[in-house]
N, C-alpha and C. Protein backbone atom coordinates (compact mmCIF):
# COMPACT_ATOMS: atom_id res chain seq x y z
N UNK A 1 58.85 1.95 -21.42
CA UNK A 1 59.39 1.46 -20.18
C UNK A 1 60.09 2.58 -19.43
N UNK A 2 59.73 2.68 -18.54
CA UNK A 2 60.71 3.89 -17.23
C UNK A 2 60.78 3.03 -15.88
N UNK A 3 61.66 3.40 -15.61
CA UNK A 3 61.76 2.85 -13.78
C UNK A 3 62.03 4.46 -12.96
N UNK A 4 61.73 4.37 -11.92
CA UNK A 4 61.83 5.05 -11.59
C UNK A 4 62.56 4.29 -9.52
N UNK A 5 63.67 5.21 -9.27
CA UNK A 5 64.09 4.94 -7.82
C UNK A 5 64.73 6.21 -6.69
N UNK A 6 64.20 5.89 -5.73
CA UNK A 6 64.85 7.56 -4.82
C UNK A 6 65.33 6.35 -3.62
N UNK A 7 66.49 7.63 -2.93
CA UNK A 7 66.73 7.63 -2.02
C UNK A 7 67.15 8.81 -1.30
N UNK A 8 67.40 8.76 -0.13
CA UNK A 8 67.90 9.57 1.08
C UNK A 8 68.99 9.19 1.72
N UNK A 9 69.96 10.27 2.08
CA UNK A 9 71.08 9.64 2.73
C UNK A 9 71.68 10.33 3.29
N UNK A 10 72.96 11.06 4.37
CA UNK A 10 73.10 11.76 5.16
C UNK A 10 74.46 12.50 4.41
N UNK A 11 74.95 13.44 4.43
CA UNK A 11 75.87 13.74 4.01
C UNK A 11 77.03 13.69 4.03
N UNK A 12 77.90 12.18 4.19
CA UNK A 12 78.70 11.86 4.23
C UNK A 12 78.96 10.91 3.35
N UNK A 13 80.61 11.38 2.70
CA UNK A 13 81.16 10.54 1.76
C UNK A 13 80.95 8.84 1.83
N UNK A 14 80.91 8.40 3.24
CA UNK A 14 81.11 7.06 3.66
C UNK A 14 79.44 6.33 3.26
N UNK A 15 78.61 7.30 2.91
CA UNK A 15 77.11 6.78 2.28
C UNK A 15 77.66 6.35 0.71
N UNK A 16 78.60 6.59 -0.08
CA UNK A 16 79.06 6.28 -1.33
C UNK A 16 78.87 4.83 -1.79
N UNK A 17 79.36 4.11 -0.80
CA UNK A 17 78.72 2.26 -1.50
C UNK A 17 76.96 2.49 -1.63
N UNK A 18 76.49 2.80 -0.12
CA UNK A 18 74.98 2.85 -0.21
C UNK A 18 74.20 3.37 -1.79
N UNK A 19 75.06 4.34 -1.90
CA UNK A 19 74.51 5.26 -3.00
C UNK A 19 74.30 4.19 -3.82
N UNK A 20 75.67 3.73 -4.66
CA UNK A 20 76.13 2.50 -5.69
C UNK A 20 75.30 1.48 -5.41
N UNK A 21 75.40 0.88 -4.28
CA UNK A 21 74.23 -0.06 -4.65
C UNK A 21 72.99 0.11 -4.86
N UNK A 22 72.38 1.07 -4.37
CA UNK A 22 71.09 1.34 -4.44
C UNK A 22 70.44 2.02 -6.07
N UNK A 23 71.77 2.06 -6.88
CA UNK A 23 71.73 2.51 -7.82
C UNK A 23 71.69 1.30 -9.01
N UNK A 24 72.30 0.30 -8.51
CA UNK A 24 72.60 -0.94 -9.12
C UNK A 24 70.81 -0.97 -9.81
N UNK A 25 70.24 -1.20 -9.13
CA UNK A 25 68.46 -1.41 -9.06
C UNK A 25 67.79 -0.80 -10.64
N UNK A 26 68.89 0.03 -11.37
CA UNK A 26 68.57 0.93 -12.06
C UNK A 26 69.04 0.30 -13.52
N UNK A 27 69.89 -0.65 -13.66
CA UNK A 27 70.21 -1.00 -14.55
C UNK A 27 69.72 -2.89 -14.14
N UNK A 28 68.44 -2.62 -14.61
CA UNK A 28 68.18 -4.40 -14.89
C UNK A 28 66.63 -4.14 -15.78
N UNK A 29 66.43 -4.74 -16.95
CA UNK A 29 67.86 -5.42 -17.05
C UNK A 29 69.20 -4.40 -17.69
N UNK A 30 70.52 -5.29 -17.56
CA UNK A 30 71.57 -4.55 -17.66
C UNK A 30 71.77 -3.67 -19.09
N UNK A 31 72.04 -2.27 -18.78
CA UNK A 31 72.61 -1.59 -19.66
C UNK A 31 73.08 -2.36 -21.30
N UNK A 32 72.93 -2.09 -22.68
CA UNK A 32 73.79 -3.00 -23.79
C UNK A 32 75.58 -2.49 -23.36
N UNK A 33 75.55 -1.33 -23.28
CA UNK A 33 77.07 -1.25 -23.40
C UNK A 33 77.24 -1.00 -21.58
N UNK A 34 78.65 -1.70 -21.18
CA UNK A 34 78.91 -1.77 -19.90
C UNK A 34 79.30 -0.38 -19.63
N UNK A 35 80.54 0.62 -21.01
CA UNK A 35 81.12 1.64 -21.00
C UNK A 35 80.35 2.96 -20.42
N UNK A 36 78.70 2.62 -20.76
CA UNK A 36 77.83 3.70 -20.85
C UNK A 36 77.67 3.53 -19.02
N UNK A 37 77.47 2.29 -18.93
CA UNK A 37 77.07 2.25 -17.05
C UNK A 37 78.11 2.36 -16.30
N UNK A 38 79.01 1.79 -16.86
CA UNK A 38 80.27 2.71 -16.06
C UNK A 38 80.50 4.28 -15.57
N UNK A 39 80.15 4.33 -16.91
CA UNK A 39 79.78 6.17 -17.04
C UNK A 39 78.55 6.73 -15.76
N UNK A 40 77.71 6.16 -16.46
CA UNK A 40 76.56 6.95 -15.40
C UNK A 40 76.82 6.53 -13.89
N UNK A 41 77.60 5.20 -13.25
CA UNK A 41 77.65 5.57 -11.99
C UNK A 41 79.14 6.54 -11.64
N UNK A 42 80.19 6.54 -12.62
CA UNK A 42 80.88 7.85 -12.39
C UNK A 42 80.52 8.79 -12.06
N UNK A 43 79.45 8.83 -13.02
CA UNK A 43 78.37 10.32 -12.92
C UNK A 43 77.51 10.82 -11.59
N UNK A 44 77.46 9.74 -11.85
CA UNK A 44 76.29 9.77 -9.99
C UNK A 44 77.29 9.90 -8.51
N UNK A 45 78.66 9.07 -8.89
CA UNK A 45 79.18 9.12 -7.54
C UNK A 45 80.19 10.61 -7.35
N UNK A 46 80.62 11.08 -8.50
CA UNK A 46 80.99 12.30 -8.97
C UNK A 46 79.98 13.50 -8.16
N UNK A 47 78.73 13.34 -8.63
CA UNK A 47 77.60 14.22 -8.36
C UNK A 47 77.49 14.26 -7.23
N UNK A 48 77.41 13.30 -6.24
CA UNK A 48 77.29 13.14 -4.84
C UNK A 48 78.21 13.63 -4.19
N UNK A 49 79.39 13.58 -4.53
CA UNK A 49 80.71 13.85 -3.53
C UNK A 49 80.79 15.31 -3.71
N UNK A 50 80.73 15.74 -4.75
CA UNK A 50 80.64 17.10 -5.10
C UNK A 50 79.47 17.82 -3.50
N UNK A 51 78.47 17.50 -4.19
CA UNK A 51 77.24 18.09 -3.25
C UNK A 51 78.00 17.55 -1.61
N UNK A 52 78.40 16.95 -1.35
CA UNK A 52 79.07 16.65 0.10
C UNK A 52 80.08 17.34 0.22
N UNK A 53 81.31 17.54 -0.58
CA UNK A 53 82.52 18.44 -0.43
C UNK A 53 82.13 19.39 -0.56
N UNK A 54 81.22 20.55 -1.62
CA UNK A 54 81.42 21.65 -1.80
C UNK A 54 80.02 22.14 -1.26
N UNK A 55 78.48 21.87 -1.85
CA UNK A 55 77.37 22.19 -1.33
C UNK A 55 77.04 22.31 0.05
N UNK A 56 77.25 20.96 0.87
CA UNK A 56 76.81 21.09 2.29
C UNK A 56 78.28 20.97 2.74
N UNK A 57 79.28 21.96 2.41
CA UNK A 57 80.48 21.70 3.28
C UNK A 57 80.04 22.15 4.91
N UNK A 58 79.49 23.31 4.72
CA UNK A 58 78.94 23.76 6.08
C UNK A 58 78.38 23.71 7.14
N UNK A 59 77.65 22.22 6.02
CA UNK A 59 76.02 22.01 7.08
C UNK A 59 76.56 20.69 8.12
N UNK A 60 75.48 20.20 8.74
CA UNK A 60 75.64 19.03 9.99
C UNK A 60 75.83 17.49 8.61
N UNK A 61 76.29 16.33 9.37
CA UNK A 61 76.35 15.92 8.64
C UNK A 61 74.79 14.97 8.64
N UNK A 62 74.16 15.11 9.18
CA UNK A 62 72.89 14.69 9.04
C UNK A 62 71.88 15.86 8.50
N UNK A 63 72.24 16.67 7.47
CA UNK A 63 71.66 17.34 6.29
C UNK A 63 71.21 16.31 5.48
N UNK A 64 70.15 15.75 4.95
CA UNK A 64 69.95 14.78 4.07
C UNK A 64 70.00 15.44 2.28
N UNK A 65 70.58 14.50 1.96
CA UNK A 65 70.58 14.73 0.74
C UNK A 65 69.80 12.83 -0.03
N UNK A 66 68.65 13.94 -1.09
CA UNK A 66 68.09 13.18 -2.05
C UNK A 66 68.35 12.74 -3.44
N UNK A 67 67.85 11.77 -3.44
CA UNK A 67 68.85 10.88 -5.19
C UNK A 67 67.77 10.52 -5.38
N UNK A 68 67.32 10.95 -7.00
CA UNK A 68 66.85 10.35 -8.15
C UNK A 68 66.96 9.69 -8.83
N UNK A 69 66.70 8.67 -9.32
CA UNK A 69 67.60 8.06 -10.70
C UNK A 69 66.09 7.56 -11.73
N UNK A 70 66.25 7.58 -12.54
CA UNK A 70 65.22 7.54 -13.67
C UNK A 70 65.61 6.75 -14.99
N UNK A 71 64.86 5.63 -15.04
CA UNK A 71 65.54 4.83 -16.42
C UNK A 71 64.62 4.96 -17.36
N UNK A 72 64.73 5.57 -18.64
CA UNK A 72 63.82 5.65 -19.53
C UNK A 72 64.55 5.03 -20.92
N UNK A 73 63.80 4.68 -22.12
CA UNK A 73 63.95 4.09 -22.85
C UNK A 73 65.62 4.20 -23.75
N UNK A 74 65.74 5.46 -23.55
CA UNK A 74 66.70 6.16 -24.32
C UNK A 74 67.32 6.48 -23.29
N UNK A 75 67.61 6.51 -22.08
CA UNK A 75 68.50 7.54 -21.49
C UNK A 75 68.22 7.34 -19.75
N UNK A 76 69.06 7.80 -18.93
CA UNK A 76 69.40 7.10 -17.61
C UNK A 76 69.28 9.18 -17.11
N UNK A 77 68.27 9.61 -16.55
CA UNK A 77 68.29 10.84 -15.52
C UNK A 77 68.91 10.32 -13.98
N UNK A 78 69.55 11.36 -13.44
CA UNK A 78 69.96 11.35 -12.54
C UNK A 78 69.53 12.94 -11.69
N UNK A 79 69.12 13.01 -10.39
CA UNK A 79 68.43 14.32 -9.89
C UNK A 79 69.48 14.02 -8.14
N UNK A 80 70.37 14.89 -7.94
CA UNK A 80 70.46 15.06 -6.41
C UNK A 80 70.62 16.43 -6.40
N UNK A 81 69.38 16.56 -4.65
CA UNK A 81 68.70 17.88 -4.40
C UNK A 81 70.14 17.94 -3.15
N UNK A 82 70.72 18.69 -3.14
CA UNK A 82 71.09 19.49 -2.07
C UNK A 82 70.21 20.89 -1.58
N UNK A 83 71.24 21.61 0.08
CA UNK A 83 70.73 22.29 0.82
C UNK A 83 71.74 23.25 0.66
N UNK A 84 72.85 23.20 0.07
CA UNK A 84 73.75 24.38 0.28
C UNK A 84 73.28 25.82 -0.26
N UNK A 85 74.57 26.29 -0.75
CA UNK A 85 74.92 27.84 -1.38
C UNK A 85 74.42 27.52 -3.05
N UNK A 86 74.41 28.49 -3.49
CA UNK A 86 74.15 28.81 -4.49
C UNK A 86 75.42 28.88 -5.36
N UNK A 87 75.20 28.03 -6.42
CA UNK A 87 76.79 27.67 -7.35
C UNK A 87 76.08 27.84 -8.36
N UNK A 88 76.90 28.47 -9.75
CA UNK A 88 76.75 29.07 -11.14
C UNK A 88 77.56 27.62 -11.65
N UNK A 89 76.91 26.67 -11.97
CA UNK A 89 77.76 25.37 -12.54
C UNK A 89 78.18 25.96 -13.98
N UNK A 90 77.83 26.48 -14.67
CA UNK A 90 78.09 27.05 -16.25
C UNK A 90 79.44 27.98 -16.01
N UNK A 91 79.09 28.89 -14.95
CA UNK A 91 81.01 29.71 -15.19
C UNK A 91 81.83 29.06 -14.16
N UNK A 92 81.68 27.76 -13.37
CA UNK A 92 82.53 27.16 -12.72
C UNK A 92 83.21 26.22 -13.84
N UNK A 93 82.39 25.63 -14.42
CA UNK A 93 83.21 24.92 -15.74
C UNK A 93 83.91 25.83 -16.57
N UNK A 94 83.29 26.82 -16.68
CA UNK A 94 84.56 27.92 -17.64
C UNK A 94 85.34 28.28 -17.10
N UNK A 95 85.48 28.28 -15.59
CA UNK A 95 86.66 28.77 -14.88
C UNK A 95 87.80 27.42 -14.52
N UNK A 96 87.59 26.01 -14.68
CA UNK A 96 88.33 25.15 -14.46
C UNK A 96 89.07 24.67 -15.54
N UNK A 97 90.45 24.85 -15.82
CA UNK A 97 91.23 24.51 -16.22
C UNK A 97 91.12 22.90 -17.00
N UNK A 98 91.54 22.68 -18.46
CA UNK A 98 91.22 21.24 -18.86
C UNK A 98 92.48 20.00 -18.26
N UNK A 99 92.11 18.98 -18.02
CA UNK A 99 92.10 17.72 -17.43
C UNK A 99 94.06 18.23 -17.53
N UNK A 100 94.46 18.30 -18.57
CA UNK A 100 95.89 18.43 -18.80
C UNK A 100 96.76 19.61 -18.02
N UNK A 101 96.03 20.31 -18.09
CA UNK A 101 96.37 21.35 -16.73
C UNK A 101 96.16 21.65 -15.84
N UNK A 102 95.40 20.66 -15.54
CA UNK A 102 94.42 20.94 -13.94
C UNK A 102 95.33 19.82 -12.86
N UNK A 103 96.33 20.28 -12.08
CA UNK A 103 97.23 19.69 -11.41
C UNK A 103 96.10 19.57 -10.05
N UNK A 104 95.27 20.50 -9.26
CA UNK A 104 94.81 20.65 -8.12
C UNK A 104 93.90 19.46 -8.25
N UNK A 105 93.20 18.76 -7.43
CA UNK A 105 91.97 17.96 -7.35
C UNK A 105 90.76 19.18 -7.26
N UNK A 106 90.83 20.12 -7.29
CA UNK A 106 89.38 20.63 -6.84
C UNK A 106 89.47 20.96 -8.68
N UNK A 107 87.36 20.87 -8.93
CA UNK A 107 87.24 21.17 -10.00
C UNK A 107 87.00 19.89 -11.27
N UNK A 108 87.93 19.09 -11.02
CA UNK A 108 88.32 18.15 -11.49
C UNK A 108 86.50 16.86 -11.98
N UNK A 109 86.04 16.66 -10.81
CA UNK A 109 84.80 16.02 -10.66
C UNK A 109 83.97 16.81 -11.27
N UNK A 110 83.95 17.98 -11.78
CA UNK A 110 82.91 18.76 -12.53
C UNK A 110 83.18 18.87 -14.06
N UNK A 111 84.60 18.54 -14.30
CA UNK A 111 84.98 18.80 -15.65
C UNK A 111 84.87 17.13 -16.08
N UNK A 112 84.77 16.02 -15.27
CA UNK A 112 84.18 14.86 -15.78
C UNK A 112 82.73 14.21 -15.86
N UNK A 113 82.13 15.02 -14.64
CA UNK A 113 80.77 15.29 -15.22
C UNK A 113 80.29 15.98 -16.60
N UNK A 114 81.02 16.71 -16.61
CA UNK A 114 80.65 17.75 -17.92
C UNK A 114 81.20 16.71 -18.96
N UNK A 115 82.26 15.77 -19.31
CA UNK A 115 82.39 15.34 -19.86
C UNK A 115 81.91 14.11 -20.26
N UNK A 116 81.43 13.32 -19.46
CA UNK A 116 80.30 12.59 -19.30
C UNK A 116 79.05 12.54 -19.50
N UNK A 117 78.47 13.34 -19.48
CA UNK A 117 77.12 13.41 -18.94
C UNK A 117 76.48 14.37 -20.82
N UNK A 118 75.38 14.21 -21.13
CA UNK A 118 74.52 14.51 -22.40
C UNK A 118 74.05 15.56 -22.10
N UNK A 119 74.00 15.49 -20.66
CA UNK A 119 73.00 17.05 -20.22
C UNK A 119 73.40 17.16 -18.29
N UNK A 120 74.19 18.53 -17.92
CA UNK A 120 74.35 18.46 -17.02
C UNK A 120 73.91 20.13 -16.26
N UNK A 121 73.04 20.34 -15.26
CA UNK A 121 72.43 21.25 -14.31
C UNK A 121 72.58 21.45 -13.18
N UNK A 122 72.68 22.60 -13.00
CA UNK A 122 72.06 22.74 -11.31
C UNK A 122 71.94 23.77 -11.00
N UNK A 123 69.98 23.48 -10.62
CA UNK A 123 69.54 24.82 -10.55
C UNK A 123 68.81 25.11 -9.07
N UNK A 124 68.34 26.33 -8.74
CA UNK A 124 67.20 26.58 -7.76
C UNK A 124 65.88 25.95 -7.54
N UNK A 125 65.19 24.61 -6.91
CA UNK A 125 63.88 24.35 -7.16
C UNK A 125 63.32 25.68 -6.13
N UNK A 126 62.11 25.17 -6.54
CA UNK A 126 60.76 26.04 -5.74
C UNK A 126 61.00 25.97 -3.90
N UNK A 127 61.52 24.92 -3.74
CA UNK A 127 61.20 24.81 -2.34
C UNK A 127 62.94 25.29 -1.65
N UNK A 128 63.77 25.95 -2.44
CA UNK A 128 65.20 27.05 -1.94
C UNK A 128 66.05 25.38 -1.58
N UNK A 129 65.68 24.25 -2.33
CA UNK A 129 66.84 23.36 -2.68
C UNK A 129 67.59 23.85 -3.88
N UNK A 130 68.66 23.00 -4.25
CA UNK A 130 69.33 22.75 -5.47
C UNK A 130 69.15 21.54 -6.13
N UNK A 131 69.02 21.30 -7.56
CA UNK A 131 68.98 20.31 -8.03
C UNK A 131 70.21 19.89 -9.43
N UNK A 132 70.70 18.95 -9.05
CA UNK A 132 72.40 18.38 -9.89
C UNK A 132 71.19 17.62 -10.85
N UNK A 133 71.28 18.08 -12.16
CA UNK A 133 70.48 17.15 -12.77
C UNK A 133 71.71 16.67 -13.84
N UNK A 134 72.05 15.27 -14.41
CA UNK A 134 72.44 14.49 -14.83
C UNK A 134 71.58 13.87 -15.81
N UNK A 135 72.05 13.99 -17.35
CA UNK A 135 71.21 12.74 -18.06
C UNK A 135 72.23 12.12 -19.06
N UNK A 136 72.02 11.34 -19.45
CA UNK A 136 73.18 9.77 -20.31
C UNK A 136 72.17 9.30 -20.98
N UNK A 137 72.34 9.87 -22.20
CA UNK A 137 71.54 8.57 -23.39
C UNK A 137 72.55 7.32 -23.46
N UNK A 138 71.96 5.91 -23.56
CA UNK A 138 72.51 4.89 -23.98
C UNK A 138 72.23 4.31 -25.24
């Protein structure tokens, strides 16, 4: 069994319910543990705001940004392509301070992704996007 669902959406925080619901679609039937789906839409709405605050801080806000979500037997993928800059997610997590010392909000959404998430990316595709890849075994 896989499902598979995309969307498109403009780069603004205020697309965040859209996101969530459209994500809902992804868990039916529902998740066994609620803790785990809790998790993965942390994960997803985490992922998004990120790519809106820091990726396309620059751009118009009608830059579209794309969402993946992928339900497979074992495990919930998550894919959003941004248009920004180029970010080293591996020494940004080594450079952010843990949850207990991290007084600033910036940073913060990446060190709970990382803590969350089974498998977390973001790399260069072929076509000079970025891709936030996200995966959650349940």
């Amino acid at each position: 069994m896989s499902t598979k669902i995309f969307l498109q959406v403009n780069t603004d925080l205020k697309e965040s319910s859209k996101v969530l619901t459209w994500f809902e679609q992804i868990n039916n039937p529902p998740l066994p543990d609620k803790k785990v789906w809790w998790e993965c839409q942390t994960l997803l709405i985490e992922g998004f705001a990120n790519i809106v605050e820091h990726a396309h801080v620059n751009l118009p806000i009608q830059t579209p940004i794309e969402l993946e979500a992928v339900r497979l037997r074992e495990r919930i993928e998550i894919r959003i392509w941004s248009q920004g800059v180029a970010f080293n997610l591996e020494q940004k997590l080594q450079n952010v301070s843990e949850f207990e010392e991290n007084e600033a909000a910036r940073g913060r959404g990446l060190k709970i992704m990382a803590t969350l998430a089974d498998k977390l990316s973001y790399e260069q595709t072929a076509d000079n996007r970025y891709c936030l890849f996200i995966s959650k075994y349940y």
